[in-house]
N, C-alpha and C. Protein backbone atom coordinates (compact mmCIF):
# COMPACT_ATOMS: atom_id res chain seq x y z
N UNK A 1 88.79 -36.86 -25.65
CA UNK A 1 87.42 -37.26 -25.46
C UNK A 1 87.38 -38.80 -25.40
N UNK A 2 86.90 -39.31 -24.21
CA UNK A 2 86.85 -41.01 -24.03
C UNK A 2 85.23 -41.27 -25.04
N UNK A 3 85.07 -42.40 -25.08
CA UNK A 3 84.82 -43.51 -26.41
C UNK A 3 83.19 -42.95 -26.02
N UNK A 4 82.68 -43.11 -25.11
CA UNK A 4 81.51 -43.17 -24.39
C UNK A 4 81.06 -41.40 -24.84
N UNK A 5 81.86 -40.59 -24.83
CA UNK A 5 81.76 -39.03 -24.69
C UNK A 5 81.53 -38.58 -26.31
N UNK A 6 81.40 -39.78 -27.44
CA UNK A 6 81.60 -39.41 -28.87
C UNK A 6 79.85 -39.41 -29.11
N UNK A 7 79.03 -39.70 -27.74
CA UNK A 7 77.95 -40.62 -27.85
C UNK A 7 76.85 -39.59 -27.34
N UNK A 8 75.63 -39.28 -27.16
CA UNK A 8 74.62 -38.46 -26.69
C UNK A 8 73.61 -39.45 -26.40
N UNK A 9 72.60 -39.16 -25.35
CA UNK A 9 71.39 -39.73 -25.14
C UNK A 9 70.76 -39.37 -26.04
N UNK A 10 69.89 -40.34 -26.78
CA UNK A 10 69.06 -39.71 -27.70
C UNK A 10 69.42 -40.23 -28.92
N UNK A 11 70.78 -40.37 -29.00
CA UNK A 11 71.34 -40.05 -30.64
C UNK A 11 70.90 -41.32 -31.18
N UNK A 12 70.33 -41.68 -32.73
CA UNK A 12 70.31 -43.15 -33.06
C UNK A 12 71.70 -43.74 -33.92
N UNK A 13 72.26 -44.38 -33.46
CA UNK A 13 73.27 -44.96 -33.86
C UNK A 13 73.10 -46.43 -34.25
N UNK A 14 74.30 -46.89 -35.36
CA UNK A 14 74.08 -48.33 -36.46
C UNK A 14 75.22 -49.30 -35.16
N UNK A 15 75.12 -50.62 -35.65
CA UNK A 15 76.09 -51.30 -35.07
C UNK A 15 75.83 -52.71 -35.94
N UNK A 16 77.10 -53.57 -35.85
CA UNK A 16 77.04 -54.50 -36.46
C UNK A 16 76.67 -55.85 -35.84
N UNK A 17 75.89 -56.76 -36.12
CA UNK A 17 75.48 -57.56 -34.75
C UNK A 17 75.64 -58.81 -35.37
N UNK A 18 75.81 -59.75 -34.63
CA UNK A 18 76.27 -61.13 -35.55
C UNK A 18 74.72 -62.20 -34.53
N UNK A 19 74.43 -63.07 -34.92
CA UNK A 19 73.11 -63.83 -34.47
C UNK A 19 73.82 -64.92 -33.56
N UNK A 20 73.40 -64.71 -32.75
CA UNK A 20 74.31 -65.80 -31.74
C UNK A 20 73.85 -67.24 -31.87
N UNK A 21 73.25 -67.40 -32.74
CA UNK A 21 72.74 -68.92 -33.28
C UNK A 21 73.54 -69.34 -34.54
N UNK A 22 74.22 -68.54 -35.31
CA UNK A 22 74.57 -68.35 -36.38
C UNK A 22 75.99 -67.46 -36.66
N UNK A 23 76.83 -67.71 -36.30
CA UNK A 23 78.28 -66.47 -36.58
C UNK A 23 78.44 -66.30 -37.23
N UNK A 24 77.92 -66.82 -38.44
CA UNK A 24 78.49 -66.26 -39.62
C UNK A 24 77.62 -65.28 -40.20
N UNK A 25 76.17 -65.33 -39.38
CA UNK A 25 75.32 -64.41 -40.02
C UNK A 25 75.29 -63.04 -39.08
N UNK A 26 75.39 -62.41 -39.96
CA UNK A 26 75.70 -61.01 -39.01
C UNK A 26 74.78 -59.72 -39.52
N UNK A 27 74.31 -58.64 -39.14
CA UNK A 27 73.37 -57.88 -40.11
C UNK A 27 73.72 -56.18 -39.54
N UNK A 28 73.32 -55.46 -40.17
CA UNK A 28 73.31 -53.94 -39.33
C UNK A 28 72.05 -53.53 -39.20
N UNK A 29 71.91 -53.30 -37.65
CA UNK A 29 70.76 -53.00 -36.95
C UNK A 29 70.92 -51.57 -36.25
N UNK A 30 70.06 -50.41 -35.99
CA UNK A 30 69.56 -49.36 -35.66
C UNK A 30 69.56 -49.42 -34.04
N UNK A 31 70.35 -48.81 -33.37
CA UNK A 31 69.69 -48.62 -32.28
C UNK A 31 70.00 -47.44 -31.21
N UNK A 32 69.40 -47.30 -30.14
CA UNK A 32 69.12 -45.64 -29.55
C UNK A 32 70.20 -46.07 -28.18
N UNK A 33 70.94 -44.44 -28.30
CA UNK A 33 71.81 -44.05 -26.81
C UNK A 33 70.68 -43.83 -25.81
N UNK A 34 71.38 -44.39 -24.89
CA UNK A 34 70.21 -43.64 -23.79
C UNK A 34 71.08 -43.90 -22.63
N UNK A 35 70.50 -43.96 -21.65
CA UNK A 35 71.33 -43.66 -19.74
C UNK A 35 71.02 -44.97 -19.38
N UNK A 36 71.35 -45.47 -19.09
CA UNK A 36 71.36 -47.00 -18.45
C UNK A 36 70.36 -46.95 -17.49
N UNK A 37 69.52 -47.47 -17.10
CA UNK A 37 68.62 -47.34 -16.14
C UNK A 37 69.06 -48.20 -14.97
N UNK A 38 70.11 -49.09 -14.96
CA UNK A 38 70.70 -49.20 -13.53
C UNK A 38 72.03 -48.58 -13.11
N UNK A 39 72.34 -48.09 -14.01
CA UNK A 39 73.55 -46.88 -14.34
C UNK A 39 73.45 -45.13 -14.52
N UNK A 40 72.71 -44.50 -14.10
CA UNK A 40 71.55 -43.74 -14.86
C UNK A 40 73.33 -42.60 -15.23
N UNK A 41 74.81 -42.73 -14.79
CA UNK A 41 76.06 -41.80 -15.16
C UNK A 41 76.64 -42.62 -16.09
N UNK A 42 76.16 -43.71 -16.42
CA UNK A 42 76.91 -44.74 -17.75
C UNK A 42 75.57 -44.07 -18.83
N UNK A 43 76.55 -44.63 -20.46
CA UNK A 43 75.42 -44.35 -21.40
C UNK A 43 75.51 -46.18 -21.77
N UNK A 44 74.41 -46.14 -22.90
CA UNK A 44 73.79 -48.03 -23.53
C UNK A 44 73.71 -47.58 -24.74
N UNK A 45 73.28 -48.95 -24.86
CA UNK A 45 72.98 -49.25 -26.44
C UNK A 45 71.56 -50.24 -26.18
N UNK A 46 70.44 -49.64 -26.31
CA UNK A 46 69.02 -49.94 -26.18
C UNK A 46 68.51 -50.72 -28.08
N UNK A 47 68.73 -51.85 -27.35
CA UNK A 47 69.02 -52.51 -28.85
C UNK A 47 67.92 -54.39 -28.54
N UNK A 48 66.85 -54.25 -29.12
CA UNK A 48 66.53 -55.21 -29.12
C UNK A 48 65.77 -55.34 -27.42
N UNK A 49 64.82 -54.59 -27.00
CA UNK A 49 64.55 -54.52 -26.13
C UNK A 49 65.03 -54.72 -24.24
N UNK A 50 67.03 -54.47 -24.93
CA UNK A 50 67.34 -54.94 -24.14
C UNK A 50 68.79 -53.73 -23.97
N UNK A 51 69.34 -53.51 -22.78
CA UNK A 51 70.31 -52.29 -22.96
C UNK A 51 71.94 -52.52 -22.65
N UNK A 52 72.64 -52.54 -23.24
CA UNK A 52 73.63 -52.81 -23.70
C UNK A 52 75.01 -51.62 -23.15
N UNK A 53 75.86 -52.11 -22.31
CA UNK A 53 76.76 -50.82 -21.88
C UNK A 53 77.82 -50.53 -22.85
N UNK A 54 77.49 -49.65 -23.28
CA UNK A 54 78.47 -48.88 -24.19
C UNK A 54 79.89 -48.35 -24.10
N UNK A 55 80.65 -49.75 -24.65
CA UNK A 55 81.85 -49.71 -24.03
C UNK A 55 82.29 -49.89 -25.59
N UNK A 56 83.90 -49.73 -25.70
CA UNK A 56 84.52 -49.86 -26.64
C UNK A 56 85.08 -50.87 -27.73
N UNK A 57 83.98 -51.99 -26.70
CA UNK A 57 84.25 -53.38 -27.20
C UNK A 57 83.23 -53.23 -28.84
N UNK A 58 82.23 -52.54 -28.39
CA UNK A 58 81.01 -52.31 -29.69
C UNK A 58 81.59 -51.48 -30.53
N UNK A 59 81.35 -52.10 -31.84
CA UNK A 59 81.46 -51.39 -32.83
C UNK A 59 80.46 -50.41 -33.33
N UNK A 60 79.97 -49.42 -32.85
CA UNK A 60 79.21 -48.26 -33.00
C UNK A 60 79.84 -47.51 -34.34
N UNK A 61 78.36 -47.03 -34.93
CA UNK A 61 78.65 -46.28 -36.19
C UNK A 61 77.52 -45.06 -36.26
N UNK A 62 77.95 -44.15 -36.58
CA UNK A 62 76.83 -42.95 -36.25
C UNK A 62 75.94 -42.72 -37.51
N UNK A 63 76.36 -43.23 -38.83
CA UNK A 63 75.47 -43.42 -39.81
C UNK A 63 75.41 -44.56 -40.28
N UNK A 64 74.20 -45.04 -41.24
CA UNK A 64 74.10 -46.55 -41.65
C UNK A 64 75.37 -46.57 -42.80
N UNK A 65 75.72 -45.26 -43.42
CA UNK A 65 76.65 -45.11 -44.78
C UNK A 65 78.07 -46.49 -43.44
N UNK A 66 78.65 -45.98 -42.66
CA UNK A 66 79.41 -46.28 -42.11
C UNK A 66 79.64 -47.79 -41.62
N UNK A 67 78.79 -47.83 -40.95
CA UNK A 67 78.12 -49.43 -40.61
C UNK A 67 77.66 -50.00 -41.72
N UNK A 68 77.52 -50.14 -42.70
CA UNK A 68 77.37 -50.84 -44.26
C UNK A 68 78.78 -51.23 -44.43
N UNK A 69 79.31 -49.85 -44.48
CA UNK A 69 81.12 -49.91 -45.11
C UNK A 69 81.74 -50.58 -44.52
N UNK A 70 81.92 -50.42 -42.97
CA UNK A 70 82.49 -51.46 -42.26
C UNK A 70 82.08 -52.56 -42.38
N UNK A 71 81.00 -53.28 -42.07
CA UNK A 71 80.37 -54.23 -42.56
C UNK A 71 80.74 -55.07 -44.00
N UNK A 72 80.95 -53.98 -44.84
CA UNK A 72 81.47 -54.57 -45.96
C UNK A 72 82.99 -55.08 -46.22
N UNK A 73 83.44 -54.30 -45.21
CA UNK A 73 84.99 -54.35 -45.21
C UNK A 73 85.24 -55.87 -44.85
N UNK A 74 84.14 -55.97 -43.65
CA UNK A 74 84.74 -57.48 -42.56
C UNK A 74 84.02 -58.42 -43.35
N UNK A 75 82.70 -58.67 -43.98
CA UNK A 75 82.37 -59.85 -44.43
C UNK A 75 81.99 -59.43 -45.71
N UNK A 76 82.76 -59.01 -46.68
CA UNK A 76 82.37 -58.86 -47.97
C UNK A 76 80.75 -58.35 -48.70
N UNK A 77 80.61 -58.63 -49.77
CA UNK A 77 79.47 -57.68 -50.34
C UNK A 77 78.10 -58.32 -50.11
N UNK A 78 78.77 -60.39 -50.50
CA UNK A 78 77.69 -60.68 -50.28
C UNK A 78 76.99 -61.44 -48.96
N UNK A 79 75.39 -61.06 -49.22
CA UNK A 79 74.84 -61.93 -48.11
C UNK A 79 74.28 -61.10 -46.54
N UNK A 80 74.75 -59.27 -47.08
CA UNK A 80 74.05 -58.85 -46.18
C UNK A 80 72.91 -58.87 -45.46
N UNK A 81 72.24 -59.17 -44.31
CA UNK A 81 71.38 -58.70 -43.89
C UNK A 81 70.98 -57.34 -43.52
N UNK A 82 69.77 -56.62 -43.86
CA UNK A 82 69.96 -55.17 -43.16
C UNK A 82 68.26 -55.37 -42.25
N UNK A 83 68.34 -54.86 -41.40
CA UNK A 83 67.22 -54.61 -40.29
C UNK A 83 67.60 -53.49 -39.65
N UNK A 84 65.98 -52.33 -39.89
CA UNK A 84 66.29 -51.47 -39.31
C UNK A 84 65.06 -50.82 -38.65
N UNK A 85 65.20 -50.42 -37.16
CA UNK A 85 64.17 -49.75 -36.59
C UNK A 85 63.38 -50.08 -35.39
């Protein structure tokens, strides 16, 4: 099963996002699979009013338990940001 095929339209999935003003600040944010609307046979990452091709470069997490953990793994305990929804 390729990376893209682990994924459903619809499904809401976590990801880890770093602030492009700021690298060191990074937070886990919520966001929805869906069909690419200039791709409509690719799937995205509809994140921030904006859609994102869902490739293997993203670190996608299918629960927040997961995307926390990882999250915790790469920048330690403190100083999380969480935003969600």
């Amino acid at each position: 099963m390729g990376y893209h095929e682990a994924f459903v339209p619809g499904q809401i999935v976590y990801v880890i996002i770093r602030n492009p003003h700021a690298q060191s600040v990074a937070n886990v944010q919520q966001a929805a699979v869906v069909h690419h609307p200039d791709a409509p046979n690719q799937l995205a990452l509809f994140l921030y009013e904006t859609y994102y091709p869902l490739t293997e470069e993203l670190a996608v997490y299918a629960s927040m338990y997961e995307a926390e953990s990882a999250y915790h793994d790469a920048f330690g305990l403190g100083g999380i940001e969480e935003y969600y929804g």
